[in-house]
Protein backbone atom coordinates (compact mmCIF):
# COMPACT_ATOMS: atom_id res chain seq x y z
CA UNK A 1 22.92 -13.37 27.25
CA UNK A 2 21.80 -16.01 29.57
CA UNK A 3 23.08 -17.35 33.06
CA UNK A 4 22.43 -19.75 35.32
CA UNK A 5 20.45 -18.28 38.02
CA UNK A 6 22.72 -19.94 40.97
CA UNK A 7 25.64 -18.96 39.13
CA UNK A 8 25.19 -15.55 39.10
CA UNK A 9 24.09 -15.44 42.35
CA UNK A 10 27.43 -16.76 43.28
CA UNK A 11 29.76 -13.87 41.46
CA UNK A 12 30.78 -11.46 43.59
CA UNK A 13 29.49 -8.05 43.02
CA UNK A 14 32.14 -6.70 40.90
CA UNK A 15 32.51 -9.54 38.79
CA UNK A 16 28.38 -8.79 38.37
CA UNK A 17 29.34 -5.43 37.55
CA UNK A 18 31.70 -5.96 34.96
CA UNK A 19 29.48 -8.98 33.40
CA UNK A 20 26.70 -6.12 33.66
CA UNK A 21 28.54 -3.42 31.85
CA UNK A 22 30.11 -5.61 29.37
CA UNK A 23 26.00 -6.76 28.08
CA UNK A 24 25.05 -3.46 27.91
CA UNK A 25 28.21 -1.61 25.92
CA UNK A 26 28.03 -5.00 23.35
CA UNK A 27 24.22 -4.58 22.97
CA UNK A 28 25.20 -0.80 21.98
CA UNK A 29 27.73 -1.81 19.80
CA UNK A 30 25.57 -4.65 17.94
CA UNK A 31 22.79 -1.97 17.91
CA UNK A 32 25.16 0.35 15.69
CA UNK A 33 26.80 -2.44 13.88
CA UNK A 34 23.14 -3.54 12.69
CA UNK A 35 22.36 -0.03 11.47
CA UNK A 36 25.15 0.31 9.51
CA UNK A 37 24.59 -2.76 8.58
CA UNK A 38 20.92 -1.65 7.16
CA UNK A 39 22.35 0.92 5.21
CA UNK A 40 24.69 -0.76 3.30
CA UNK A 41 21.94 -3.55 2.58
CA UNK A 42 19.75 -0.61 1.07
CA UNK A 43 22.50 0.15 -1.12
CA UNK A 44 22.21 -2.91 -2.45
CA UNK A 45 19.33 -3.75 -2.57
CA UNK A 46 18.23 -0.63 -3.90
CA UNK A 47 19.99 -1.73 -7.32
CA UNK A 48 17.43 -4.17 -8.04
CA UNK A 49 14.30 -3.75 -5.50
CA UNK A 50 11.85 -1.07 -5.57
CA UNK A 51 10.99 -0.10 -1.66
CA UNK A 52 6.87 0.32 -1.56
CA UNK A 53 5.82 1.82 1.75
CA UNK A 54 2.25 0.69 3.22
CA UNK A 55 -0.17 4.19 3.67
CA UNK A 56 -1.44 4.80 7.67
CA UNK A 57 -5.31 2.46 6.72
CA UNK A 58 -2.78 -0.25 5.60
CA UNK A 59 0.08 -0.29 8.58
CA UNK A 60 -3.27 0.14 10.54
CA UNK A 61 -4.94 -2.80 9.17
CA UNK A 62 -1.92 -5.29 10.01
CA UNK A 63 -1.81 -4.13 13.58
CA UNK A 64 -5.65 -4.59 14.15
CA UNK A 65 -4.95 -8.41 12.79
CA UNK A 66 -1.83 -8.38 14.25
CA UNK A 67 -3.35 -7.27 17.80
CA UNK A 68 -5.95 -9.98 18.04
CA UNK A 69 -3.49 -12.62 17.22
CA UNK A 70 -2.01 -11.50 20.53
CA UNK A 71 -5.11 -11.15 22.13
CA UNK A 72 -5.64 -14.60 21.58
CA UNK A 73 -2.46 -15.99 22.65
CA UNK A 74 -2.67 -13.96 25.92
CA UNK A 75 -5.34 -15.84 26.35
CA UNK A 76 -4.41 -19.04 26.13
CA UNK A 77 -0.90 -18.64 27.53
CA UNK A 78 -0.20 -16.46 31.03
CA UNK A 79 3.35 -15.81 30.30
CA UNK A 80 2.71 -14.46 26.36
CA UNK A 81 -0.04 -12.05 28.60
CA UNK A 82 2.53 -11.30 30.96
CA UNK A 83 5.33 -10.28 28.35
CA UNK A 84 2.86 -8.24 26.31
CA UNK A 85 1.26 -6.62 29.05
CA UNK A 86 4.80 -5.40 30.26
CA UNK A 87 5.61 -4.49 26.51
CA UNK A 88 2.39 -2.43 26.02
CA UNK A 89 3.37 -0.90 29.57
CA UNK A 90 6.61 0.45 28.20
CA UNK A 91 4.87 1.75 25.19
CA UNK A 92 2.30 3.78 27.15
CA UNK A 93 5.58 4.90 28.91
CA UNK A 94 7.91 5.61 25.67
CA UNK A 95 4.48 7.77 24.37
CA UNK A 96 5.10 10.57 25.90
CA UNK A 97 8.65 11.43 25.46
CA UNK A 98 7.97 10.44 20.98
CA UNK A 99 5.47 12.77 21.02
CA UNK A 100 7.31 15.17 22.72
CA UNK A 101 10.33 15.05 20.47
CA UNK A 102 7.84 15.33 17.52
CA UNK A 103 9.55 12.77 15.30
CA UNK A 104 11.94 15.00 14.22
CA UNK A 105 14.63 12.44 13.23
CA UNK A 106 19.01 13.35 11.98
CA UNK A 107 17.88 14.39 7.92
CA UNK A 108 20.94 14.94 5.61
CA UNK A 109 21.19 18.61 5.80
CA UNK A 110 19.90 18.69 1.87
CA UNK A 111 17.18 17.00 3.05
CA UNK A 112 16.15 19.28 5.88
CA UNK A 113 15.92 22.37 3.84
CA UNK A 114 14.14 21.18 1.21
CA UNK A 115 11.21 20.11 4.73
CA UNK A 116 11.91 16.82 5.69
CA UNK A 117 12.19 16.73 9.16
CA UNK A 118 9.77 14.13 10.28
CA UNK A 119 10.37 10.61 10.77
């Protein structure tokens, strides 16, 4: 959502409030609505597609490429360097706390017992 800087300034606080609460609890609903979304398009798509999942040297490949492409725009453009700084920031962050919780992602309890527990 965007809005005029001067505009916002001029809502009172509980109209900020509201507008603040109402971005948050839609971006939580479009969040679910897109993973339900995902699941039905697997359905789908799983009819006529066959899903091929890239090995660790591969996904690591595309993110070395992938990384100096940034690189390079970061250093060409401030603002791209300032956005991806502040993304890589949050990732240092978010490390922790993944590693912590070990990957272990919400299995179908079929799956679980038969050992899958990691994402």
């Amino acid at each position: 959502m965007v809005i005029n800087k001067k505009s916002w300034d001029a809502l009172p606080d509980d109209l900020k409030a509201i507008v603040e609460i109402c971005a948050k609890e839609t971006q939580l609903w479009t969040n679910a609505w897109q993973e339900n979304l995902n699941i039905e398009a697997l359905k789908i798509m799983g009819k006529t597609t066959e899903f091929v999942r890239m090995d660790d040297e591969a996904i690591i490949e595309f993110a070395k490429v992938t990384f100096k492409y940034l690189d390079d725009l970061s250093a060409k453009h401030p603002f791209t360097k300032k956005v991806i700084d502040s993304q890589e920031e949050f990732k240092a962050a978010y490390a922790p706390w993944r590693d912590m919780r070990s990957g272990v992602a919400p299995w179908p309890r079929k799956m679980i017992l038969e050992g899958k527990l990691m994402q």
